[in-house]
C-alpha atoms as a PDB file:
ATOM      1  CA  UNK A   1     -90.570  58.828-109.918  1.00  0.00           C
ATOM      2  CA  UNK A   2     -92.384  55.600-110.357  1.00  0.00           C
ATOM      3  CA  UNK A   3     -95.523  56.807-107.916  1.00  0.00           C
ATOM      4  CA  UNK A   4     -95.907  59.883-110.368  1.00  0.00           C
ATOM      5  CA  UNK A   5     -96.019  57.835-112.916  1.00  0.00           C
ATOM      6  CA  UNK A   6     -98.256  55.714-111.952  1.00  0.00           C
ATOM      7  CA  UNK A   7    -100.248  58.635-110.746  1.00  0.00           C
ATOM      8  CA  UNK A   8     -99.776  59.964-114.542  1.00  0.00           C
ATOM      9  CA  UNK A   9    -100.832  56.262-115.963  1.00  0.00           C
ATOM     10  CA  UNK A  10    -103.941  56.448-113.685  1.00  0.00           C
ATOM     11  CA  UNK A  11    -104.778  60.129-115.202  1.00  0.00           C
ATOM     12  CA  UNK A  12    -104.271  58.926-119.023  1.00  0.00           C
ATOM     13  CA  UNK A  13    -106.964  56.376-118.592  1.00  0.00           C
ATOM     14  CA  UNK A  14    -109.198  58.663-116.715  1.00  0.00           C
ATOM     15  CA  UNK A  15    -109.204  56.534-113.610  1.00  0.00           C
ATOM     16  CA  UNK A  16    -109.220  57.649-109.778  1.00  0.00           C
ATOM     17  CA  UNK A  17    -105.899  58.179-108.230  1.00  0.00           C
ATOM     18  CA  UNK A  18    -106.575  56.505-105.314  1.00  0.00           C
ATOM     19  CA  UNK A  19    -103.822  54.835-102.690  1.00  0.00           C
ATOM     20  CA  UNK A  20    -104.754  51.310-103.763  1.00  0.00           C
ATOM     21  CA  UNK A  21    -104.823  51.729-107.426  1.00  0.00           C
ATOM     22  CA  UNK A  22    -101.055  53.512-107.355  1.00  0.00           C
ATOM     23  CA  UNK A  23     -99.963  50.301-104.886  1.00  0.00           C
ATOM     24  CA  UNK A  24    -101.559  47.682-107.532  1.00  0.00           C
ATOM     25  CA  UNK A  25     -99.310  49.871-110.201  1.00  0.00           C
ATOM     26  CA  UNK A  26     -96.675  49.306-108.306  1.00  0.00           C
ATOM     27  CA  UNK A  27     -96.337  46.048-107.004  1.00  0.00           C
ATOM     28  CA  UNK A  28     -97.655  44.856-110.973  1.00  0.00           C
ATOM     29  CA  UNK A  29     -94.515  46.550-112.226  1.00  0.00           C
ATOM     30  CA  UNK A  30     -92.548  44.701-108.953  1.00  0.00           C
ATOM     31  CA  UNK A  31     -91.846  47.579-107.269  1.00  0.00           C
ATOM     32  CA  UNK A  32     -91.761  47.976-103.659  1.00  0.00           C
ATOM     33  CA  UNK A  33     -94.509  50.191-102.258  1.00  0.00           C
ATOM     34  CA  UNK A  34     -93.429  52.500 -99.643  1.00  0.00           C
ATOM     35  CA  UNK A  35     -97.348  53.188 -97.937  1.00  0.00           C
ATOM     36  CA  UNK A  36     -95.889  56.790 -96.837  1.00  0.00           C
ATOM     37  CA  UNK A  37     -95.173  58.175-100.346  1.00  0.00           C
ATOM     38  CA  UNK A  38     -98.591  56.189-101.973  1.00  0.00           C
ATOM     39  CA  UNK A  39    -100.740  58.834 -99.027  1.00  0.00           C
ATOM     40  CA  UNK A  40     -98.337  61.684 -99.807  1.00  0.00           C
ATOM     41  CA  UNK A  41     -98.751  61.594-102.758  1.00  0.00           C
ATOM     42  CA  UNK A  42    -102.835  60.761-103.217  1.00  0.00           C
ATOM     43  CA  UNK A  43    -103.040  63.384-100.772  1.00  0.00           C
ATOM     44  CA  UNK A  44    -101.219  66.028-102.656  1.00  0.00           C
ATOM     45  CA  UNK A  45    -102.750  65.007-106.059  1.00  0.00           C
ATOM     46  CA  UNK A  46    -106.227  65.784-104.610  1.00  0.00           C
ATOM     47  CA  UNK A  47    -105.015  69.482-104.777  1.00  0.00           C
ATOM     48  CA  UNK A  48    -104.068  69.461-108.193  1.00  0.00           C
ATOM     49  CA  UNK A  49    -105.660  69.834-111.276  1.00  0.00           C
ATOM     50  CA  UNK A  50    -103.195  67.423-113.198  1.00  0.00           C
ATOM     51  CA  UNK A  51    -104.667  68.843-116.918  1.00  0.00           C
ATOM     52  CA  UNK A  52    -104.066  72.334-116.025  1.00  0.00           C
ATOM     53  CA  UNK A  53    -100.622  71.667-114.861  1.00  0.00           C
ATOM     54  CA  UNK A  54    -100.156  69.562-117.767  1.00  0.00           C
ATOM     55  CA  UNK A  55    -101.509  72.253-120.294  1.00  0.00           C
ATOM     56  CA  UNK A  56     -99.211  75.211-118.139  1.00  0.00           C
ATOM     57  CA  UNK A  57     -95.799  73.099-117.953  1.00  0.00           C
ATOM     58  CA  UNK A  58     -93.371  74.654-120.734  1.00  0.00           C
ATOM     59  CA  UNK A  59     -91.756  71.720-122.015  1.00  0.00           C
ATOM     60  CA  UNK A  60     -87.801  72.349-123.847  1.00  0.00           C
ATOM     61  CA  UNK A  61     -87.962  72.432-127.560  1.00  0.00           C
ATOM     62  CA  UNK A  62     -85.406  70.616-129.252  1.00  0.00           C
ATOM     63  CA  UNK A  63     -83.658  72.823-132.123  1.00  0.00           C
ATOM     64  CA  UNK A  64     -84.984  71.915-135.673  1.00  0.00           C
ATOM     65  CA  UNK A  65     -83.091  70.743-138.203  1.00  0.00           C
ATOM     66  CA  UNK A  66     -82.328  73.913-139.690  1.00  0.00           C
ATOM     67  CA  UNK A  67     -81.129  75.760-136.476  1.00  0.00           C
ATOM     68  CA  UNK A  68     -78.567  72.874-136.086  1.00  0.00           C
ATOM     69  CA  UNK A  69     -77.376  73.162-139.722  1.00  0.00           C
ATOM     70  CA  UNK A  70     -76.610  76.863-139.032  1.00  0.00           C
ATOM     71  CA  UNK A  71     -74.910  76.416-136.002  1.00  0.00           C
ATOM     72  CA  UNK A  72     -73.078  73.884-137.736  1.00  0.00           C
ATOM     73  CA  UNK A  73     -72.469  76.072-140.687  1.00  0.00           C
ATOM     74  CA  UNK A  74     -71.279  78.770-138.647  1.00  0.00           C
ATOM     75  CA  UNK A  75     -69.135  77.157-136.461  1.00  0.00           C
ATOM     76  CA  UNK A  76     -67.335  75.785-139.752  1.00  0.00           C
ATOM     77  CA  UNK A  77     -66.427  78.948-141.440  1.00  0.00           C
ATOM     78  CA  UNK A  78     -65.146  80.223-138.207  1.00  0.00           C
ATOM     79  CA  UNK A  79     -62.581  77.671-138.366  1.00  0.00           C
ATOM     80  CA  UNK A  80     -62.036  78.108-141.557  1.00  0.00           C
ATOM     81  CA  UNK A  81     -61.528  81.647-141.444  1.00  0.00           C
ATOM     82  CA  UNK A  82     -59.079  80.707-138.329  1.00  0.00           C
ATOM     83  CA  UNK A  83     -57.023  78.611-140.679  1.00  0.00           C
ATOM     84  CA  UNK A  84     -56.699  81.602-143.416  1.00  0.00           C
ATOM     85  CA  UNK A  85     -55.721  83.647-140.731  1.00  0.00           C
ATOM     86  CA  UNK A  86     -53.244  81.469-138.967  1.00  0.00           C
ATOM     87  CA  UNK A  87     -51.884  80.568-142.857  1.00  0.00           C
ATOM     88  CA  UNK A  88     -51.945  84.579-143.550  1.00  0.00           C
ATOM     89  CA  UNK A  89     -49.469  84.760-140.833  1.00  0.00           C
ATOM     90  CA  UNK A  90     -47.253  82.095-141.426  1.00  0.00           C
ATOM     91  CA  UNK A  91     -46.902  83.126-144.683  1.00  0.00           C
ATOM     92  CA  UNK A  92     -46.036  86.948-143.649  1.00  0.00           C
ATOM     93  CA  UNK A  93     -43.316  85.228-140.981  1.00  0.00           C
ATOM     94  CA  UNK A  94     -41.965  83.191-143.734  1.00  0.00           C
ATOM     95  CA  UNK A  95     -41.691  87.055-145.890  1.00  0.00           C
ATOM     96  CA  UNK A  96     -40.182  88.590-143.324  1.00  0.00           C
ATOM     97  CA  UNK A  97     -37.474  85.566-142.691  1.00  0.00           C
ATOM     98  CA  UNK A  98     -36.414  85.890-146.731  1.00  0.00           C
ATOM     99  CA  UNK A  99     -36.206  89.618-146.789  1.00  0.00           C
ATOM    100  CA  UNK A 100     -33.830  89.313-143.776  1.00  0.00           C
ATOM    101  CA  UNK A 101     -31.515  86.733-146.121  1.00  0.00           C
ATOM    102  CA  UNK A 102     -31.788  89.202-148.920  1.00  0.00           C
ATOM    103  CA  UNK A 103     -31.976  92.957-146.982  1.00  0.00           C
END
């Protein structure tokens, strides 16, 4: 990941991607430079139009605020209406237990 990055830092400030500039990235951030990956990679990048990919990569959207609150919301009355049942039912149990002491 760190040779697209530096790839990616090169891009932001409009500077060649070139195999020497992504091994000066590199060893400045003390990271060892593997020369195989530094000419894969140059070599693929020369392919690529990195702002079109940029512009055409669908990035996740986190939920807003108010999606979360109604998942939230939901999720709470559907307990709660799991309680009133379960309490519904005890309380028809608990009937049916008297009218056997008094039938």
């Amino acid at each position: 990941m760190e040779y697209i990055y530096a790839s990616m830092l090169l891009h932001s400030a409009r500077k060649p991607i070139t195999e020497e500039s992504i091994r000066n990235i590199l060893k400045a951030a003390d990271i060892e430079v593997d020369d195989i990956k530094v000419k894969a990679l140059v070599a693929a990048l020369k392919e690529v139009n990195i702002d079109d990919v940029i512009k055409s990569t669908v990035l996740p959207v986190a939920p807003t605020v108010t999606q979360t609150a109604t998942v939230t919301a939901t999720t709470t009355e559907e307990k709660e209406e799991k309680e009133e049942k379960k309490e519904e039912k005890a309380e028809e149990v608990m009937a049916e237990g008297l009218g056997a002491l008094f039938g």
